[in-house]
Protein backbone atom coordinates (compact mmCIF):
# COMPACT_ATOMS: atom_id res chain seq x y z
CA UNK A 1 11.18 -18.79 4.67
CA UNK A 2 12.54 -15.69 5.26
CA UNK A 3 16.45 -15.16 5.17
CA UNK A 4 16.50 -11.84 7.35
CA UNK A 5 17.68 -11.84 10.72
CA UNK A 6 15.74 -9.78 13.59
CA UNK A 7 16.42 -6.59 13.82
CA UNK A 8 15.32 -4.12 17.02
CA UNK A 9 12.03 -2.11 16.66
CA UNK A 10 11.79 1.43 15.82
CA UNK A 11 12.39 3.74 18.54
CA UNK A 12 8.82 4.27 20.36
CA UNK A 13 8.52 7.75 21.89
CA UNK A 14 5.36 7.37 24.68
CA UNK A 15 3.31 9.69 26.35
CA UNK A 16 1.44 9.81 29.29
CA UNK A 17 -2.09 11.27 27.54
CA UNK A 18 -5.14 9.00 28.35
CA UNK A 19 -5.77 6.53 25.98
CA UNK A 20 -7.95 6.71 23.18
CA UNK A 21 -10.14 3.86 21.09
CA UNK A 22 -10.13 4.26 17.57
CA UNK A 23 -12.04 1.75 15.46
CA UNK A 24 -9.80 0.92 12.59
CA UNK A 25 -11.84 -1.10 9.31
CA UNK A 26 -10.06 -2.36 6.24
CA UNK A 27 -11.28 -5.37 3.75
CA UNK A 28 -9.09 -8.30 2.59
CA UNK A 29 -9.87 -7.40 -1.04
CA UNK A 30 -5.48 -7.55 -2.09
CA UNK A 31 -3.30 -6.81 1.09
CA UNK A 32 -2.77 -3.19 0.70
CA UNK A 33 -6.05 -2.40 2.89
CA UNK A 34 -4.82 -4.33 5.86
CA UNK A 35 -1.18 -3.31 5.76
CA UNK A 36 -2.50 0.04 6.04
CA UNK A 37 -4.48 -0.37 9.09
CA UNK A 38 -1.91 -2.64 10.70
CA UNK A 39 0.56 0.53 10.44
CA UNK A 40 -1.69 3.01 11.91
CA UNK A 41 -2.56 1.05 14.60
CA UNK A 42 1.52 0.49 15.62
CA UNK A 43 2.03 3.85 15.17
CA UNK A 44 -0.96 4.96 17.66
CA UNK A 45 0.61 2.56 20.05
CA UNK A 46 4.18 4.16 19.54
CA UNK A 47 2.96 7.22 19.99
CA UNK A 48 0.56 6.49 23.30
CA UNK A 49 1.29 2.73 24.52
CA UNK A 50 -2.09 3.51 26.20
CA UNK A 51 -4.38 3.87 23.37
CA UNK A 52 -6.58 0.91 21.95
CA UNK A 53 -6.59 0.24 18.21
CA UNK A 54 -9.01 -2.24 17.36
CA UNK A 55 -8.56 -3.51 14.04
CA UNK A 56 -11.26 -5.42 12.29
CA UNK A 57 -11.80 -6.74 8.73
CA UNK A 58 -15.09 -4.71 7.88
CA UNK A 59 -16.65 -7.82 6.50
CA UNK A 60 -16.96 -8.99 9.62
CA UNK A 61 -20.59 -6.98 9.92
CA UNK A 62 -21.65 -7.57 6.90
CA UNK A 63 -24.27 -10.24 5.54
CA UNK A 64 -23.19 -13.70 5.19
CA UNK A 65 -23.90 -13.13 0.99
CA UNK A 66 -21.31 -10.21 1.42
CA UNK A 67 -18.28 -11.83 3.21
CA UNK A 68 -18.47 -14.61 0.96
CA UNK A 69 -18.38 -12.59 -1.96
CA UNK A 70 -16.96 -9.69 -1.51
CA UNK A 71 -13.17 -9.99 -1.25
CA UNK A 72 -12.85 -13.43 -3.05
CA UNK A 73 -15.11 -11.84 -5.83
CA UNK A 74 -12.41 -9.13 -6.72
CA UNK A 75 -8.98 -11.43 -5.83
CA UNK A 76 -10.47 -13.99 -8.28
CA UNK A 77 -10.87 -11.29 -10.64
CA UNK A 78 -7.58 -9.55 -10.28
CA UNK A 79 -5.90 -12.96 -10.92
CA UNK A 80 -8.02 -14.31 -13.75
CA UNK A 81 -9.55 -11.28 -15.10
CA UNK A 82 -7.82 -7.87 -14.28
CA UNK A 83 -9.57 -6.44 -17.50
CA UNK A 84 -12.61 -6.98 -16.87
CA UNK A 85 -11.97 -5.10 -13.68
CA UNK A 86 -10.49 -2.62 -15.18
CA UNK A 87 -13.75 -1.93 -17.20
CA UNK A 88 -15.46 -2.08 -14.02
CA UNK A 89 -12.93 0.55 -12.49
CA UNK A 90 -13.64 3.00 -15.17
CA UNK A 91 -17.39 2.21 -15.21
CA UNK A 92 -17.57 3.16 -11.51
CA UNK A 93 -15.75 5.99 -12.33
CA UNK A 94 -18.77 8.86 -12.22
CA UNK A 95 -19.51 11.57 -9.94
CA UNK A 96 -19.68 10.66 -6.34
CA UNK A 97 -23.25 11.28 -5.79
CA UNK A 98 -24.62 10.40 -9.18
CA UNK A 99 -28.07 8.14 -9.52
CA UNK A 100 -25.69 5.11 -10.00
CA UNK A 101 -23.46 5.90 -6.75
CA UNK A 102 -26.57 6.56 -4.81
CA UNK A 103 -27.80 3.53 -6.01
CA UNK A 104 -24.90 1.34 -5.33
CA UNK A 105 -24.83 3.10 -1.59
CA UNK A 106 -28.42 2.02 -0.93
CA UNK A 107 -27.41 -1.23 -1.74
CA UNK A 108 -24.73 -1.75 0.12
CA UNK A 109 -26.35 -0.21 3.41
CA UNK A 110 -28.29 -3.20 2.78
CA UNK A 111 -25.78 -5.54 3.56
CA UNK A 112 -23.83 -3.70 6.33
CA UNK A 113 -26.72 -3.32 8.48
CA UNK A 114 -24.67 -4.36 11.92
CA UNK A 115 -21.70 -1.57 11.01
CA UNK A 116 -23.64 0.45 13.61
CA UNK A 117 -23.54 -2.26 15.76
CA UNK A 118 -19.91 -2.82 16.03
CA UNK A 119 -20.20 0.96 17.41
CA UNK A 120 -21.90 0.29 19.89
CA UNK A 121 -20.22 -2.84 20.64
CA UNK A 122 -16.73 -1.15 20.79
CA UNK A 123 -17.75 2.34 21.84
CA UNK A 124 -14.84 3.57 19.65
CA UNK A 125 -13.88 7.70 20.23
CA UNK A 126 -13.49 7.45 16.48
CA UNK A 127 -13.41 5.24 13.23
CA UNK A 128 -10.70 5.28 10.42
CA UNK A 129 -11.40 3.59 7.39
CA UNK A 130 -8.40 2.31 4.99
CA UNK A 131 -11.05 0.79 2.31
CA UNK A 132 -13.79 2.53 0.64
CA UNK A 133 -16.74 0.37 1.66
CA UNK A 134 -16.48 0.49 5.23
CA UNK A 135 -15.82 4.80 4.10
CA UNK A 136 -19.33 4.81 2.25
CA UNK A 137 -20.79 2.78 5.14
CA UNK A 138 -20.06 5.41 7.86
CA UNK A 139 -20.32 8.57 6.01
CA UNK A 140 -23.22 7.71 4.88
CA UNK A 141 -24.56 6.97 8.54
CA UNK A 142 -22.57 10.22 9.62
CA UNK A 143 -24.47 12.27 6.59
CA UNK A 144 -27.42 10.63 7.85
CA UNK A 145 -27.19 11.73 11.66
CA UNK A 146 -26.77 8.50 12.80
CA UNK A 147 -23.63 8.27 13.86
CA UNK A 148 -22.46 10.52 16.31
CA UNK A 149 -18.80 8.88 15.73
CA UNK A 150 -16.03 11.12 13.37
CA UNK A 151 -14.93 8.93 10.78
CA UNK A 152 -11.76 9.36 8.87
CA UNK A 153 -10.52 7.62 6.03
CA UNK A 154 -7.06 7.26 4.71
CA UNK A 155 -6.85 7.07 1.10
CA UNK A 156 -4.52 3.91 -0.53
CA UNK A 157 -3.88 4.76 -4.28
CA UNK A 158 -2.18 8.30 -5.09
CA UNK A 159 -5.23 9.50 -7.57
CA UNK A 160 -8.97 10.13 -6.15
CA UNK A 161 -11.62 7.71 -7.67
CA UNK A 162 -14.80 8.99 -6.84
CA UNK A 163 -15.77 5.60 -4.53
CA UNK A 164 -13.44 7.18 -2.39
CA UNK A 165 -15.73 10.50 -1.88
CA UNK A 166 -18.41 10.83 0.54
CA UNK A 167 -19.68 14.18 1.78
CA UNK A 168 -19.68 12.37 5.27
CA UNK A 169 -16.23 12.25 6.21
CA UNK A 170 -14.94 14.24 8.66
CA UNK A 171 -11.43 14.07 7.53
CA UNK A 172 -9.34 12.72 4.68
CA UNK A 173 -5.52 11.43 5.25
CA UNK A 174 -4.00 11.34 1.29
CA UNK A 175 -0.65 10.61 -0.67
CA UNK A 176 0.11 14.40 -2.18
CA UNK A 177 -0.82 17.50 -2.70
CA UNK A 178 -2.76 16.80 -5.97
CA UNK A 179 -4.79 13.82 -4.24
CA UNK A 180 -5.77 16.80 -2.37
CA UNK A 181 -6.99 19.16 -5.03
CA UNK A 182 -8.86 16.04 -6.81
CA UNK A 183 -10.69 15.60 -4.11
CA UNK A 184 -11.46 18.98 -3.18
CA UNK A 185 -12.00 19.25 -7.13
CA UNK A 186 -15.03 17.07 -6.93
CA UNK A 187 -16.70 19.77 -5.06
CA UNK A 188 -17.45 17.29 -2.33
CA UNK A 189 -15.42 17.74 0.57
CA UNK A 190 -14.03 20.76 1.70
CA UNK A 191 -9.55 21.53 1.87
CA UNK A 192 -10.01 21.94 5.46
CA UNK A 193 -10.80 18.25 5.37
CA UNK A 194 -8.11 16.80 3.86
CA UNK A 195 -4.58 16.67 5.57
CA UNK A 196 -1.70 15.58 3.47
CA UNK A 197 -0.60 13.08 5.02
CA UNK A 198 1.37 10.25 2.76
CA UNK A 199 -0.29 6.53 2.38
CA UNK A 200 0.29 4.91 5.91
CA UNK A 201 3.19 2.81 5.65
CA UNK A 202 4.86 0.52 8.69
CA UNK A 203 6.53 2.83 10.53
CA UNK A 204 9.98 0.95 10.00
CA UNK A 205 10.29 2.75 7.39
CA UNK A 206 10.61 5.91 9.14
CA UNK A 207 13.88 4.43 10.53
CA UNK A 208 17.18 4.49 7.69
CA UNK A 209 18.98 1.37 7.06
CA UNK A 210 22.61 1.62 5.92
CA UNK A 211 22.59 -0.30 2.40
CA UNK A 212 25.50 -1.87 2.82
CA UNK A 213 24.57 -3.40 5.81
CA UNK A 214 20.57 -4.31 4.54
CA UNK A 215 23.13 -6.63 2.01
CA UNK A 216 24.90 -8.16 4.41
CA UNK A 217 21.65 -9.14 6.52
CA UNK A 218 19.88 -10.64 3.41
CA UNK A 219 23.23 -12.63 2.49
CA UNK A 220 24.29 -10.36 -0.51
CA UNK A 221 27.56 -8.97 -1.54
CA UNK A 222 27.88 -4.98 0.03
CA UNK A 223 30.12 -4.16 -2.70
CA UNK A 224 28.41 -1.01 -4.63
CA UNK A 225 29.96 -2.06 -7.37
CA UNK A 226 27.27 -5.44 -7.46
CA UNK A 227 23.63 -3.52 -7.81
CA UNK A 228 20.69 -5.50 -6.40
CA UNK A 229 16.90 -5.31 -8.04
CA UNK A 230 14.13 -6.07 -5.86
CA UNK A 231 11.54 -7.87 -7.69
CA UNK A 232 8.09 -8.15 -5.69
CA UNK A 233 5.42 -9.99 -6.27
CA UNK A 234 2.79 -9.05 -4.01
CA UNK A 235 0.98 -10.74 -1.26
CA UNK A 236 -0.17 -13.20 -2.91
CA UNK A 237 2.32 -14.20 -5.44
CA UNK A 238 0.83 -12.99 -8.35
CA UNK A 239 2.10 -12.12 -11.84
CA UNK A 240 4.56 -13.45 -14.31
CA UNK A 241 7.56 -13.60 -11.40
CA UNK A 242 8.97 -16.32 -13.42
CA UNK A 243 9.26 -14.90 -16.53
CA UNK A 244 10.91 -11.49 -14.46
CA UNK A 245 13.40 -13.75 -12.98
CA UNK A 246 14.67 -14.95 -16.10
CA UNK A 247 15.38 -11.99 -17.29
CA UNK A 248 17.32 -11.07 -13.88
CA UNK A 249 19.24 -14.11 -14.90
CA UNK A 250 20.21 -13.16 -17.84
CA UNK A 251 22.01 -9.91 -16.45
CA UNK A 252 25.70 -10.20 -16.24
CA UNK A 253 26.72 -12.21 -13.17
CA UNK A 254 27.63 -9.39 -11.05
CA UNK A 255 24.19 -8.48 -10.63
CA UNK A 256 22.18 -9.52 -7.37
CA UNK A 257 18.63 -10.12 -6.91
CA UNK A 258 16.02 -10.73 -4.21
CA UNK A 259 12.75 -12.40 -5.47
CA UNK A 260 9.92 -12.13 -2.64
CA UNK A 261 6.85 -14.36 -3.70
CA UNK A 262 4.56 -13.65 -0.98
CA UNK A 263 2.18 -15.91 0.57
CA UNK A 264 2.40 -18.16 -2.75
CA UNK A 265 4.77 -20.88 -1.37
CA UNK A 266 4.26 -23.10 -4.19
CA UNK A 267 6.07 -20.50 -6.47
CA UNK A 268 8.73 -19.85 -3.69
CA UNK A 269 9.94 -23.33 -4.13
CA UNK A 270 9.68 -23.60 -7.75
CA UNK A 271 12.07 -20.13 -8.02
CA UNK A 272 14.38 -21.87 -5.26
CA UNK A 273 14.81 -24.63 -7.27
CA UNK A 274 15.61 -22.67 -10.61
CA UNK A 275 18.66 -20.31 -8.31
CA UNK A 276 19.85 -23.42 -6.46
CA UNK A 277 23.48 -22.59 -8.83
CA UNK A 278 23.14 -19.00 -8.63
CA UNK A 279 21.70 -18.73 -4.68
CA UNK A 280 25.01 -17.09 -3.86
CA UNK A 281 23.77 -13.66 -5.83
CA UNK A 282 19.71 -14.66 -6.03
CA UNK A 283 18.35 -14.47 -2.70
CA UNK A 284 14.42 -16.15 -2.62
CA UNK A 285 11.98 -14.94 0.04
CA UNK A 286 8.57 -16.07 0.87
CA UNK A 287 5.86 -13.54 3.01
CA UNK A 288 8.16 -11.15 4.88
CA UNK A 289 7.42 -8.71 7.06
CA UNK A 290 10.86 -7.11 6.34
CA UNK A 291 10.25 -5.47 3.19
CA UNK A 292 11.54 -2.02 4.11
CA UNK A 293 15.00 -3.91 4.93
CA UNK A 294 14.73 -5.73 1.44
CA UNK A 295 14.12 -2.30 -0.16
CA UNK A 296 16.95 -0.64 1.96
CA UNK A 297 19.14 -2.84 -0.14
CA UNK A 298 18.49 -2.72 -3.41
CA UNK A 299 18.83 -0.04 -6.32
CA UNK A 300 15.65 -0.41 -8.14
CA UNK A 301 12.38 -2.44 -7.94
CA UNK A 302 10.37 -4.70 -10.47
CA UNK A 303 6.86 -5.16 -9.53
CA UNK A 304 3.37 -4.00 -9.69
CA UNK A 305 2.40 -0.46 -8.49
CA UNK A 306 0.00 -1.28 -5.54
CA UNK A 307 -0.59 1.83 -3.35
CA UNK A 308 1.50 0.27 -0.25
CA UNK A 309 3.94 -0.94 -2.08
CA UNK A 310 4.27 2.28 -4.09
CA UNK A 311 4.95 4.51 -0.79
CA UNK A 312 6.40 1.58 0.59
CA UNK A 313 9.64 2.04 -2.09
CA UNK A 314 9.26 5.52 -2.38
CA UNK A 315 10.26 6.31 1.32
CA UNK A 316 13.12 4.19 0.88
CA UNK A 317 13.94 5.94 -2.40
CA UNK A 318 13.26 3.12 -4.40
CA UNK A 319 13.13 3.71 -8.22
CA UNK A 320 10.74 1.19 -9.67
CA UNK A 321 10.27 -0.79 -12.92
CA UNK A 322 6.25 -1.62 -13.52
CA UNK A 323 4.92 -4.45 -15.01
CA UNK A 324 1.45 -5.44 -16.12
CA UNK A 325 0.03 -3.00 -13.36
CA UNK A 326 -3.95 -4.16 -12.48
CA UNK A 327 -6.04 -1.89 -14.95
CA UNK A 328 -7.64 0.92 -12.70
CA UNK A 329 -5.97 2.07 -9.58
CA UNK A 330 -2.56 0.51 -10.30
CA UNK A 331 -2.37 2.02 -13.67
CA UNK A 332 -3.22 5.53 -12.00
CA UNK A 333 -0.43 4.78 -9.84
CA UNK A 334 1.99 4.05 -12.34
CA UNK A 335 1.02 7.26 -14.29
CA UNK A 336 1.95 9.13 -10.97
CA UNK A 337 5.14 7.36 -10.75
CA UNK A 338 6.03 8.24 -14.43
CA UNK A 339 4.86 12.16 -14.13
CA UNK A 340 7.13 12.28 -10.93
CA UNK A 341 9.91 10.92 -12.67
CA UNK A 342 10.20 7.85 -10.10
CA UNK A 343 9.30 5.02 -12.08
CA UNK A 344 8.73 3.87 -15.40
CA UNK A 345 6.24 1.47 -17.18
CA UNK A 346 7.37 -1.45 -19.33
CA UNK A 347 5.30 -3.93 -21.73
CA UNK A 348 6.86 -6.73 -22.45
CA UNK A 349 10.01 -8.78 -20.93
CA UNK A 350 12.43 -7.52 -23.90
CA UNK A 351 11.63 -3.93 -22.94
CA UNK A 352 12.48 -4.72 -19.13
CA UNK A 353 15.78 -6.51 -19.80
CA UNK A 354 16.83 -3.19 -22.16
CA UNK A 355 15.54 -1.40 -19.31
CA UNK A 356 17.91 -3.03 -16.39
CA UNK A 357 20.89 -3.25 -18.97
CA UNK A 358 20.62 0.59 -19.66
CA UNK A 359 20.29 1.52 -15.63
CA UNK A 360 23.61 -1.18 -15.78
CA UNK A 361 25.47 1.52 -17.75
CA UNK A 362 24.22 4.86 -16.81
CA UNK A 363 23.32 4.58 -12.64
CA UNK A 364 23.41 8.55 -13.08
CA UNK A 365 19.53 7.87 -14.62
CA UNK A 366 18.75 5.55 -11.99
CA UNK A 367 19.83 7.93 -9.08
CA UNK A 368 17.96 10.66 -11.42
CA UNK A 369 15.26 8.46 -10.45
CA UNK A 370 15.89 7.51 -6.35
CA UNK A 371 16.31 11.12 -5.85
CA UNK A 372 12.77 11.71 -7.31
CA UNK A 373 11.32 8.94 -5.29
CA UNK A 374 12.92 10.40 -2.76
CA UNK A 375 11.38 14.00 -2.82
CA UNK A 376 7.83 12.31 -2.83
CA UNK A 377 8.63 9.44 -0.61
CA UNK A 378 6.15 10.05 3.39
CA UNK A 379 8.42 7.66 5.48
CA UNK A 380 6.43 8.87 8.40
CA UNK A 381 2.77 8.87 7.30
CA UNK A 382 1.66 6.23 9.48
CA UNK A 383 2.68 8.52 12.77
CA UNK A 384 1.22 11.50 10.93
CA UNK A 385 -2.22 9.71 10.34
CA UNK A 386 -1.92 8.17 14.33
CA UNK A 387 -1.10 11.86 15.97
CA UNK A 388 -4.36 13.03 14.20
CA UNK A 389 -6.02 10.69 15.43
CA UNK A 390 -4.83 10.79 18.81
CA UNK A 391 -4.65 14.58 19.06
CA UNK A 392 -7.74 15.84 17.26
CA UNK A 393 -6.55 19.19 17.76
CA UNK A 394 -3.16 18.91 16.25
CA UNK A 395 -2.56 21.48 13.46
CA UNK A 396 -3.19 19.76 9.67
């Protein structure tokens, strides 16, 4: 389903330190979580071929009533609902160790009661967290003096929410420089505890692609004369992709496209079908695991503003175009995108065709734009977050 052709691996640079086991936890609630994890752990083996990431859905030591729930709970939401989790986002949203967070943390201790015994099972030299429940889980034990363990947590989104703060955690890996002050802001958890680190991203993206070359691999015209726009959907297909590619189709004919629909193969087919007269500049893609090549090749993105997908463009200098962003985290992302000059928000499908037709006739805005994405854009966070945790004495 996917067009790309292989391309080598990123250039692994190996040492010959003893290994070390890090316990890595994320939850299938979106994809974001898991692409995370999946990047630290293939940077840790990068960087020592002899260390031992062990990746596990956090779920997977949780009551039975909690993996069934959990995850499909909030997808099912996101797709049907997304304001009612929005409301729940903002309801959430009070200090870290309020009545009602201490309330929900008693709770969900409750229904995590083997995390301690996938510690002992694994005998990990430490823990990183890319969600926040397996983060409250483990602090809370650490807090406790429970868990002898240090636990780390990289943070996904670029602003703090405060289900992300636990006095626990012995270290914090975050987007910028003013994730860092919010956190520290919450009085919580102290600067020396927070490394700046950029959201772990696949460490491809650490390695430049030439754009004209990206175009040729995906089956697109090099010319720089014939812009592309990458329009995402997200793992799972979600969103009005339809409605954005008809609006990419009715851009003059010298504009190119790439359409990636995720894990949603129904809608891959359907979009096929619509391009089968226009597949020569309208390239279709099911799941990849090529994004960063996709996003090597094109001049500006429509999507949503996950947190992976976010750093994800921006270390590729990726200007993006945001639509219907999921109320809460995404809409705190796409506020950061907008404050950094890097992206911009539209509302409706009129506003996003005037908004490709004006980048059409002044590119000097849009590489306004890549150049900001550009400054804030961690194309090497993944390594950052694996040295720490394979050299706990390296420098922050």
């Amino acid at each position: 389903m996917d067009p790309v052709a292989t391309m080598d691996p990123p250039h692994t640079n190996p040492v010959s330190a003893p290994g070390r086991r890090v316990l890595i936890l994320y939850v299938r609630a979106g994809v974001g979580h898991e692409r995370a994890a999946r990047a630290v752990a293939q940077a840790m083996r990068e960087h020592n071929p002899a260390s031992e990431p062990i990746l596990h859905d956090a779920l997977e030591f949780s009551t039975w009533p909690m993996r069934l729930m959990y995850a499909s709970s909030y997808n099912r939401m996101l797709a049907r609902t997304p304001r009612v989790w929005g409301a729940l986002y903002r309801r959430s949203g009070t200090r870290p160790h309020g009545f009602r967070a201490r309330s929900r943390t008693r709770l969900t201790m409750l229904f995590c009661k083997d995390f301690m015994g996938a510690v002992e099972r694994y005998k990990p030299d430490s823990i990183l967290c890319t969600q926040f429940l397996p983060s409250e889980v483990y602090a809370t034990l650490r807090d406790e003096g429970t868990l002898r363990v240090p636990v780390y947590t990289a943070v996904t989104d670029f602003m703090i929410h405060p289900i992300w703060v636990y006095r626990g955690m012995d270290r914090y890996f975050v987007a910028t420089q003013t994730t860092k002050d919010q956190l520290v802001d919450t009085g919580e958890v102290p600067p020396e505890r927070v490394q700046v680190t950029g959201i772990p991203i696949d460490p491809k993206f650490a390695t430049p692609i030439d754009k004209a070359q990206a175009r040729k691999l995906i089956g697109l015209d090099p010319d720089p004369a014939r812009p592309v726009v990458l329009v995402m959907s997200g793992g799972f297909g979600w969103g009005p992709v339809e409605q954005v590619l008809e609006v990419v189709l009715s851009l003059p004919e010298r504009i190119q496209a790439v359409v990636i629909c995720g894990r949603n193969e129904g809608l891959r087919r359907k979009l096929a079908h619509r391009v089968q007269h226009h597949d020569d500049r309208i390239k279709i893609s099911g799941f990849t695991d090529r994004v960063d090549l996709y996003m090597a090749a094109a001049d500006v993105m429509v999507g949503k503003s996950g947190g992976l997908t976010t750093s994800e463009a921006m270390a590729r200098g990726l200007p993006m175009i945001v639509y219907q962003p999921i109320p809460g985290q995404e809409e705190r992302n796409c506020d950061f995108l907008q404050e950094t000059g890097a992206g911009v928000r539209v509302h409706d499908f009129e506003e996003l065709h005037y908004r490709l037709m004006s980048y059409l006739h002044h590119p000097e805005h849009l590489l306004v734009m890549r150049e900001a994405a550009a400054r804030i854009g961690r194309p090497g966070a993944s390594r950052d977050v694996a040295r720490a945790l394979l050299d706990p004495v390296a420098p922050m």
